[in-house]
C-alpha atoms as a PDB file:
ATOM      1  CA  UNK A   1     -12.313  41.007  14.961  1.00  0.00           C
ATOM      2  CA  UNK A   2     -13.349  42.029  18.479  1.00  0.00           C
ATOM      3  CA  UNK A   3     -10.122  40.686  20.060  1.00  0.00           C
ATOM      4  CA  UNK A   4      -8.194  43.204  17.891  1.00  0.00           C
ATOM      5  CA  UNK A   5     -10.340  46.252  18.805  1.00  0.00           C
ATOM      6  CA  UNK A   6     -10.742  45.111  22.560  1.00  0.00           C
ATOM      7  CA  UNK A   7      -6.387  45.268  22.785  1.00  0.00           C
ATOM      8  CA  UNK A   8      -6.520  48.357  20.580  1.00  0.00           C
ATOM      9  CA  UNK A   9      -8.841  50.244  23.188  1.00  0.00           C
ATOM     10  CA  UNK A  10      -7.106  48.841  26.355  1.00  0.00           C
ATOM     11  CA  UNK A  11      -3.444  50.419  24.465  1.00  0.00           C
ATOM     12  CA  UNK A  12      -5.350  53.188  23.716  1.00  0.00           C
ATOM     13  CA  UNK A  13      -6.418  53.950  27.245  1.00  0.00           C
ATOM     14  CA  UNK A  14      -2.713  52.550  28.534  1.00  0.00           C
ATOM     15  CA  UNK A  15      -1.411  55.486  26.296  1.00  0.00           C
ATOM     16  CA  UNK A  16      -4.276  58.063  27.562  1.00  0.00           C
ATOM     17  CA  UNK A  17      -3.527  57.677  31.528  1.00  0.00           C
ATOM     18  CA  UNK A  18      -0.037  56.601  31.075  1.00  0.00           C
ATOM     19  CA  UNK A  19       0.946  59.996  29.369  1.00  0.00           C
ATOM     20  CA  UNK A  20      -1.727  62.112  30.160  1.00  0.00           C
ATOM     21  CA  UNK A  21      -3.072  62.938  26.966  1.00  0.00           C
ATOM     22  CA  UNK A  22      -6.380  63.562  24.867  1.00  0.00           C
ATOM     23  CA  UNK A  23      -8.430  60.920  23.010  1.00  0.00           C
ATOM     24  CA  UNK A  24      -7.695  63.167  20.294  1.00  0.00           C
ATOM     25  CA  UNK A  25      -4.263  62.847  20.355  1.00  0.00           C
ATOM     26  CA  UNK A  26      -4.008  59.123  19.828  1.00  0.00           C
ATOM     27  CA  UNK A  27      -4.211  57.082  17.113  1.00  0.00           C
ATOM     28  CA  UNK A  28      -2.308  54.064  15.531  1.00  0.00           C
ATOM     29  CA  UNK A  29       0.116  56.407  13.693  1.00  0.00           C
ATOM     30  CA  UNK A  30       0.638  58.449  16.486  1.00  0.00           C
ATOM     31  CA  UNK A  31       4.242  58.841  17.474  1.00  0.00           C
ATOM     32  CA  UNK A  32       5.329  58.668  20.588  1.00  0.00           C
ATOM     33  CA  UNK A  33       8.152  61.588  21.026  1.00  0.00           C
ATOM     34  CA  UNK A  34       6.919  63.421  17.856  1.00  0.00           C
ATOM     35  CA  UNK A  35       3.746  63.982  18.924  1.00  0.00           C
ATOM     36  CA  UNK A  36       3.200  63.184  22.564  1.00  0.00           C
ATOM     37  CA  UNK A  37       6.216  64.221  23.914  1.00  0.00           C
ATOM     38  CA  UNK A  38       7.816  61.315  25.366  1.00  0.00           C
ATOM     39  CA  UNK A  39      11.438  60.958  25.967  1.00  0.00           C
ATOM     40  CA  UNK A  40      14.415  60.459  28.143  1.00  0.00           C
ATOM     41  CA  UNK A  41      13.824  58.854  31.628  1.00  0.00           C
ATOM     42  CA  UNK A  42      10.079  59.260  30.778  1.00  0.00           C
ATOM     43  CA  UNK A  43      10.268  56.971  27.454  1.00  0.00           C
ATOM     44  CA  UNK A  44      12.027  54.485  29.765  1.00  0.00           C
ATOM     45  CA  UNK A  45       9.813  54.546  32.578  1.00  0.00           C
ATOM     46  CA  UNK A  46       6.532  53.832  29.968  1.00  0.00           C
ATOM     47  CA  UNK A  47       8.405  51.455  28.196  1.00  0.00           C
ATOM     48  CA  UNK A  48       8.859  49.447  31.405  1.00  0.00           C
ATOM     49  CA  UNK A  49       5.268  49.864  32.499  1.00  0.00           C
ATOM     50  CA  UNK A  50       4.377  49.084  28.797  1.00  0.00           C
ATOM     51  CA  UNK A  51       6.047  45.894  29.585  1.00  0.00           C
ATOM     52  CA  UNK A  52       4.852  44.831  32.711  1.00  0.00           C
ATOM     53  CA  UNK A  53       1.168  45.713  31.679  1.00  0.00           C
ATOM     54  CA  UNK A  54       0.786  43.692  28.341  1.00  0.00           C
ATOM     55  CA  UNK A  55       3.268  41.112  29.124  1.00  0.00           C
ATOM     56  CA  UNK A  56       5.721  41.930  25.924  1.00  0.00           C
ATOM     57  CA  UNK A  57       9.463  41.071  26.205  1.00  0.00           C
ATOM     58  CA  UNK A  58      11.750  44.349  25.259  1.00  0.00           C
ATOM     59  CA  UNK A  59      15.313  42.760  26.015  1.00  0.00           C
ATOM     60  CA  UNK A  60      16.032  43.299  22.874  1.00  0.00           C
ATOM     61  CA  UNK A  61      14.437  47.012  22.768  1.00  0.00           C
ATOM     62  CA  UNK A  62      16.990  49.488  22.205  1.00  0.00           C
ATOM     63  CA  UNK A  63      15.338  52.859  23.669  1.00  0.00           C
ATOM     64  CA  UNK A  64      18.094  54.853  21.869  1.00  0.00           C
ATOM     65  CA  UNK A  65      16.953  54.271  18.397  1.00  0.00           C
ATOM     66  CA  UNK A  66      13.766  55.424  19.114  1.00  0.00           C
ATOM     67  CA  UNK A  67      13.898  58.386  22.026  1.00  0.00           C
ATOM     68  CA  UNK A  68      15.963  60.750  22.606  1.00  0.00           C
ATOM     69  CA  UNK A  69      17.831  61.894  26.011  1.00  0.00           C
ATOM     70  CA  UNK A  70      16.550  64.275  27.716  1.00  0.00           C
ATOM     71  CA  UNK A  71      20.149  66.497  26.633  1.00  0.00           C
ATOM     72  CA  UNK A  72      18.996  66.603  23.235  1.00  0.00           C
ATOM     73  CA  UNK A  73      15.294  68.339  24.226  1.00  0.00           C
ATOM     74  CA  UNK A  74      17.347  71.811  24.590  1.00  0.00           C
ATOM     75  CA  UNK A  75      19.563  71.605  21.362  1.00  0.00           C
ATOM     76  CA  UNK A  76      16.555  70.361  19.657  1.00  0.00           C
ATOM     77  CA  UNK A  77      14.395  73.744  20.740  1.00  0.00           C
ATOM     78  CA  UNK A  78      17.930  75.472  20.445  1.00  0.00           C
ATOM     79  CA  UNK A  79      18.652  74.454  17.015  1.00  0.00           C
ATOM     80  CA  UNK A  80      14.948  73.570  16.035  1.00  0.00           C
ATOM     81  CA  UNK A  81      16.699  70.354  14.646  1.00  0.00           C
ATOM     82  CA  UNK A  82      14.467  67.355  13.861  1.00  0.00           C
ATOM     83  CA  UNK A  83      14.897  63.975  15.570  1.00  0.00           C
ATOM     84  CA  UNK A  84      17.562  61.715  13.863  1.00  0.00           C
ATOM     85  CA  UNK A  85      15.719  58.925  15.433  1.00  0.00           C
ATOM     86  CA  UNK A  86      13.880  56.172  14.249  1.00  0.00           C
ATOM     87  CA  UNK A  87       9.906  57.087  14.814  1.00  0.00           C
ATOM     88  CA  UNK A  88       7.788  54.761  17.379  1.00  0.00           C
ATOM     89  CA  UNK A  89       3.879  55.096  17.275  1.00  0.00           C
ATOM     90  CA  UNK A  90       1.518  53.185  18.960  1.00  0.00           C
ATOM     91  CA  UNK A  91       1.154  50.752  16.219  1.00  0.00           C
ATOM     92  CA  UNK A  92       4.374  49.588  17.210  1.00  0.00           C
ATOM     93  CA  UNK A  93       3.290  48.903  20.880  1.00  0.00           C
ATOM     94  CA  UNK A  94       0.263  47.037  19.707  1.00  0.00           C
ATOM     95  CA  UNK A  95       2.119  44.746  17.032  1.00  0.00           C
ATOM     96  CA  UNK A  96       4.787  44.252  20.145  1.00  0.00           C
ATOM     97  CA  UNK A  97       1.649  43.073  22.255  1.00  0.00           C
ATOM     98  CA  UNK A  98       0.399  40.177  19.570  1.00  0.00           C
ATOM     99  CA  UNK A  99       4.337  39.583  18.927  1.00  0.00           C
ATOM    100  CA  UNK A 100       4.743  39.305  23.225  1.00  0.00           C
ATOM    101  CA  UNK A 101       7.989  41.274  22.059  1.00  0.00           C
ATOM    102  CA  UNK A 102       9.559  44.676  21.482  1.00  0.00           C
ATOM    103  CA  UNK A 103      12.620  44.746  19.606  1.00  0.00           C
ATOM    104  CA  UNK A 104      14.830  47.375  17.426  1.00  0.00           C
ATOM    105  CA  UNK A 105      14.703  45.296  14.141  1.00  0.00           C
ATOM    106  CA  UNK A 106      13.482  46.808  10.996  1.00  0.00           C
ATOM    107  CA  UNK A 107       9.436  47.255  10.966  1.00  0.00           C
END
């Protein structure tokens, strides 16, 4: 299944320069805010360039459920509260590429 490991290296590399991050740091369970970081206007921004990049419609995408604002970064080191949020890994970005679509629904 080259096709599959060619799209899983280009998201892969996407993810690397996108966010600035270690090989290390990525895999397919890898979760975007959790583990990288990502939220707020920055969530947003890669989401968009996500979009543009691989083609995938998000219309339906609903950043909320997945990131939070960049308020809740302080209460969350305040309060060392977890993340009420639905997690979003990079498994989710590559079944949104073979899907052409990002949406909230159940996964």
């Amino acid at each position: 299944m080259k096709n599959g490991t060619d799209l899983a290296e280009r998201l892969f590399l996407f993810v690397k320069y996108e966010l600035c991050v270690d090989d290390e740091e990525i895999s397919m369970d890898t979760r975007l805010e959790d583990d990288l970081g990502v939220y707020g206007d920055d969530a947003v921004d890669f989401i968009v360039k996500y979009s543009e990049t691989f083609n995938v419609d998000v219309s339906d995408f609903n950043i909320k459920d997945f990131f939070s604002p960049e308020q809740d970064l302080l209460s969350k080191l305040l309060f060392m509260r977890r993340s009420l949020r639905k997690p979003f890994t990079v498994r989710d970005l590559y079944n949104g590429i073979l899907e052409k679509k990002l949406g909230s629904e159940e996964r």
